[in-house]
Protein backbone atom coordinates (compact mmCIF):
# COMPACT_ATOMS: atom_id res chain seq x y z
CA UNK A 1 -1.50 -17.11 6.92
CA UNK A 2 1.87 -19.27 6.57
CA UNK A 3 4.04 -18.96 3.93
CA UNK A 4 3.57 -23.32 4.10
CA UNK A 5 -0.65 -22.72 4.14
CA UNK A 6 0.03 -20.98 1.06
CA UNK A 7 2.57 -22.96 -0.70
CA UNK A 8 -0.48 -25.57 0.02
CA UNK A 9 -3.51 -23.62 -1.30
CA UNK A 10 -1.66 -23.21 -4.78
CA UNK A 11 -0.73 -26.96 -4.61
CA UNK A 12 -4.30 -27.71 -4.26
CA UNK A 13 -5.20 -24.88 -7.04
CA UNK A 14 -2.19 -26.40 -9.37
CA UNK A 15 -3.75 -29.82 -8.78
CA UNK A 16 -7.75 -28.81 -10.05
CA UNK A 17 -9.44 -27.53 -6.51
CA UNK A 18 -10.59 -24.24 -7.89
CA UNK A 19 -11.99 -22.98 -4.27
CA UNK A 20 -8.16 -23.16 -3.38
CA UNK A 21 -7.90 -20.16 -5.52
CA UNK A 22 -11.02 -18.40 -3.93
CA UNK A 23 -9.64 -19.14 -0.41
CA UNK A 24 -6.58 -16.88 -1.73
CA UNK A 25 -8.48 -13.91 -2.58
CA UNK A 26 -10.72 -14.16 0.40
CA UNK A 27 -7.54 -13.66 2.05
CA UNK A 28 -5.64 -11.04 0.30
CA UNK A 29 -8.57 -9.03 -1.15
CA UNK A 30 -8.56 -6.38 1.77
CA UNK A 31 -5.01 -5.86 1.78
CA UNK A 32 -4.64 -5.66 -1.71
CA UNK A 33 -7.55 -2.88 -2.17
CA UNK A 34 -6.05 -0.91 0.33
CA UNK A 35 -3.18 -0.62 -1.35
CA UNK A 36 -4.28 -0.16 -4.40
CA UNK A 37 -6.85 2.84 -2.58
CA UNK A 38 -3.93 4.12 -1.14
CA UNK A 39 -2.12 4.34 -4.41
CA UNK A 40 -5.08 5.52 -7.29
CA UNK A 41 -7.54 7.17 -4.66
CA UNK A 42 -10.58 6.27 -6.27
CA UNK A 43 -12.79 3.09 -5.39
CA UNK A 44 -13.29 1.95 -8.68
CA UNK A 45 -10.27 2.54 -9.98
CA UNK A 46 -8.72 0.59 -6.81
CA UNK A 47 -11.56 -1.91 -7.05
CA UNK A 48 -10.27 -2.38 -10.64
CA UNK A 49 -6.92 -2.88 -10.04
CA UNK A 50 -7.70 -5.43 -7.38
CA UNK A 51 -9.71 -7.20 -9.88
CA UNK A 52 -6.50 -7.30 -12.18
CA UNK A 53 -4.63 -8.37 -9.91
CA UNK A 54 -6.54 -11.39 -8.80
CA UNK A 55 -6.99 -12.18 -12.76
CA UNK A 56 -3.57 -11.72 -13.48
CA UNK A 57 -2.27 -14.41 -10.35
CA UNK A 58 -5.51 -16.91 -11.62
CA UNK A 59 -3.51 -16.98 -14.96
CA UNK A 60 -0.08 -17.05 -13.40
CA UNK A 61 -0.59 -18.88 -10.29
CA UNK A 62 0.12 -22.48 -12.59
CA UNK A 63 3.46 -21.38 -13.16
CA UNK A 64 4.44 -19.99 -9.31
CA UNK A 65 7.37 -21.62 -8.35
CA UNK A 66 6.98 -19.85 -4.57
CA UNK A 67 10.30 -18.16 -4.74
CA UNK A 68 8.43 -15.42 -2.75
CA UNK A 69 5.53 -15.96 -0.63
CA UNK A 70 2.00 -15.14 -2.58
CA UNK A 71 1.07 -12.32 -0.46
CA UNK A 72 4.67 -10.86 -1.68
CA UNK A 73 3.76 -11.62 -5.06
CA UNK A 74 0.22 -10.24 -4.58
CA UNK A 75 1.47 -6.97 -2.94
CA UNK A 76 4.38 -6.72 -5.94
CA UNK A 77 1.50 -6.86 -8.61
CA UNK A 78 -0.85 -4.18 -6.95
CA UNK A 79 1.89 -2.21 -6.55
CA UNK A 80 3.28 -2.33 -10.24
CA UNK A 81 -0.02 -2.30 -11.60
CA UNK A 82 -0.85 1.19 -9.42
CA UNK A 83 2.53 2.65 -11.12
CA UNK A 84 1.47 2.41 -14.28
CA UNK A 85 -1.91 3.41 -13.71
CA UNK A 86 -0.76 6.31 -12.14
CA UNK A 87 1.88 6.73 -15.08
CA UNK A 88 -0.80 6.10 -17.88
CA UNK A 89 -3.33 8.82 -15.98
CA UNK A 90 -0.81 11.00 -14.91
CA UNK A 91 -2.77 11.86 -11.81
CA UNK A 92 -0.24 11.31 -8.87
CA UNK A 93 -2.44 11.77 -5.71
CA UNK A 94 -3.10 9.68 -2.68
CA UNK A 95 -5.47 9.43 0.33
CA UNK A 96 -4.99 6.39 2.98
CA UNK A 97 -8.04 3.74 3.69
CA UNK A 98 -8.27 3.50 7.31
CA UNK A 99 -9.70 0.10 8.07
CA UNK A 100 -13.10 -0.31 9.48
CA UNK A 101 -11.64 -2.13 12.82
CA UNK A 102 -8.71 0.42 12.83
CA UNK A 103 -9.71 3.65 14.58
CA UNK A 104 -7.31 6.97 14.31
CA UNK A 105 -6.00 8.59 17.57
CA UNK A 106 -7.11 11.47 18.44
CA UNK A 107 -5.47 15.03 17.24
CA UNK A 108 -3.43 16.68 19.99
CA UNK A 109 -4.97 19.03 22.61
CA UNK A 110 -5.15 22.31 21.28
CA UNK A 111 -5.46 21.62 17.70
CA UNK A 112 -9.08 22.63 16.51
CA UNK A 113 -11.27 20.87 14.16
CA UNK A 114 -10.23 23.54 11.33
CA UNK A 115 -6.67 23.04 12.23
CA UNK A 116 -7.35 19.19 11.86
CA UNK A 117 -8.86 19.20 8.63
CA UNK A 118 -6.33 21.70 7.14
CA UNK A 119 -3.11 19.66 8.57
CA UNK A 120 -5.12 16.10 6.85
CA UNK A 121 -5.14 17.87 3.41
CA UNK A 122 -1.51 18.99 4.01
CA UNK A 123 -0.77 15.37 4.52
CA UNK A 124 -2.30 13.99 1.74
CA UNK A 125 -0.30 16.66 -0.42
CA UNK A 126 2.71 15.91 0.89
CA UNK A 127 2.27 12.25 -0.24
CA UNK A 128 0.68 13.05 -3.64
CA UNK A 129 3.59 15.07 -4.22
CA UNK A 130 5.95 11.77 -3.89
CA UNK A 131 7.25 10.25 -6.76
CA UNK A 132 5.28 7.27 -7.42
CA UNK A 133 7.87 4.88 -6.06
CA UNK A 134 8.98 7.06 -3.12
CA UNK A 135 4.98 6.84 -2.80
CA UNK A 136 4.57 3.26 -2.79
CA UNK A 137 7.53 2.34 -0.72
CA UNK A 138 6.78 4.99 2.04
CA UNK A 139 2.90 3.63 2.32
CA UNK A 140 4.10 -0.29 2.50
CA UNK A 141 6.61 1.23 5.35
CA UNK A 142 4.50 3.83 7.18
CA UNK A 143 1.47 2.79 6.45
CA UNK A 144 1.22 -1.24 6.08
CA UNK A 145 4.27 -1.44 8.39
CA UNK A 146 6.07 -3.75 6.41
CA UNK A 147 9.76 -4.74 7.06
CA UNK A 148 12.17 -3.32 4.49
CA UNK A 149 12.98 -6.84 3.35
CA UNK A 150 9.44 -7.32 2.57
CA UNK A 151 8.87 -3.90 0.72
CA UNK A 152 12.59 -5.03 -1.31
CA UNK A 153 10.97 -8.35 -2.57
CA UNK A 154 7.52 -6.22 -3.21
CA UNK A 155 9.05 -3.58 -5.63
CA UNK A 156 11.99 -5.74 -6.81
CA UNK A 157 14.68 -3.16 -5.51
CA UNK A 158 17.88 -3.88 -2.75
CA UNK A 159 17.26 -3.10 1.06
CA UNK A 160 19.21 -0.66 0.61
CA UNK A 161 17.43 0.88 -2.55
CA UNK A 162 14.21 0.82 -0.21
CA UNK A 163 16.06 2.32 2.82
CA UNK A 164 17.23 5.12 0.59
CA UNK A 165 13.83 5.82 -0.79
CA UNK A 166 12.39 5.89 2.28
CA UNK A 167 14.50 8.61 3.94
CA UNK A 168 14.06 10.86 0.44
CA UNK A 169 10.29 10.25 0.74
CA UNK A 170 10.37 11.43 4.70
CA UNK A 171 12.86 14.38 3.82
CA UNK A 172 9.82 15.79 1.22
CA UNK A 173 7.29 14.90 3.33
CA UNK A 174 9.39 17.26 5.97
CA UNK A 175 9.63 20.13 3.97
CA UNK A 176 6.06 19.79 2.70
CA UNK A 177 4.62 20.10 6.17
CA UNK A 178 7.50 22.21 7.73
CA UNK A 179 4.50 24.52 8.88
CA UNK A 180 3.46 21.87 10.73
CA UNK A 181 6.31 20.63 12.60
CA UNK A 182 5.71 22.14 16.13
CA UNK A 183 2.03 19.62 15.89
CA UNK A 184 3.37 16.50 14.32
CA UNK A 185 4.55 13.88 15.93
CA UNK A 186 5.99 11.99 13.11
CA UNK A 187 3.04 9.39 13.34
CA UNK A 188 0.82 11.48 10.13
CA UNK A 189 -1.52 8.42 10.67
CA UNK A 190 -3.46 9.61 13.44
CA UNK A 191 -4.39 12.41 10.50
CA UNK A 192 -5.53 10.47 8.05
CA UNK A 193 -8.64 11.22 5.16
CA UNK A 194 -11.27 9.16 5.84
């Protein structure tokens, strides 16, 4: 979706055409759960937040003045919202959503099923173990593969603030799986929880 077929869906919305506003979430309700999964690692708790978020832009979306597009905004929420979720539960862990269409490489030869299991569960970890910033901004990047001007407008920080976080987030994620380093590529996707 456009930036302009949005702009036009919350024109309609603004203007009284309430399936407008269902045409939105139709179209950001994946994304925005698997974000949220990725951040809380529980369904509900990700199928909550995704609720909230959707409630919280119904209320808001009168006022949007489209300074950012709404899947910015959308992504911005879920990813505040996470943070302090995460902050009022104190539970800081983490386990991607692979997509039902999306299918993970397969491990490198030589790596057993054992081996595979254990080096998933380092992964996962390594990214629990991320502050919950470093967290968010390295699944947008890795993970969702947004730009870093995209992830800037999503957690309201400079380019530069999200380069920087990004690097510190890789360097832990390093020396977590150090023991590792002689099997990973650098793509931990293909290693992904189910």
């Amino acid at each position: 979706m456009t930036a302009g077929e949005d702009r036009e869906l919350v024109a309609r919305f603004k203007s009284g055409d309430q399936a407008a506003f269902n045409e939105l979430v139709r179209l950001y309700q994946k994304r925005v759960y698997a974000v949220a999964f990725r951040m809380v690692r529980d369904e509900e708790e990700a199928k909550d937040l995704t609720q909230e978020v959707f409630v919280k832009m119904y209320k808001m979306l009168p006022d949007f003045r489209g300074e950012a597009s709404v899947f910015t905004w959308a992504y911005r929420a879920t990813v505040n919202l996470a943070i302090n979720h995460l902050r009022r539960k104190k539970i800081i862990s983490w386990v991607p959503l692979l997509e039902a269409e999306e299918k993970p490489e397969e491990p490198k030869e030589g790596l057993s099923d054992i081996d595979t299991e254990r080096l998933k569960r380092a992964i996962a970890d390594a990214v629990k173990k991320l502050p919950p910033k470093q967290r968010a901004i390295f699944i947008l990047r890795h993970y969702d593969e947004l730009s870093n001007e995209e992830i800037a407008q999503i957690v309201g920080k400079s380019v530069g603030a999200v380069k920087a976080n990004y690097f510190q987030a890789l360097q832990k994620m390093k020396k977590h799986l150090a023991e590792w380093k002689t099997v990973l590529t650098g793509d931990v996707r293909r290693y992904e929880l189910p």
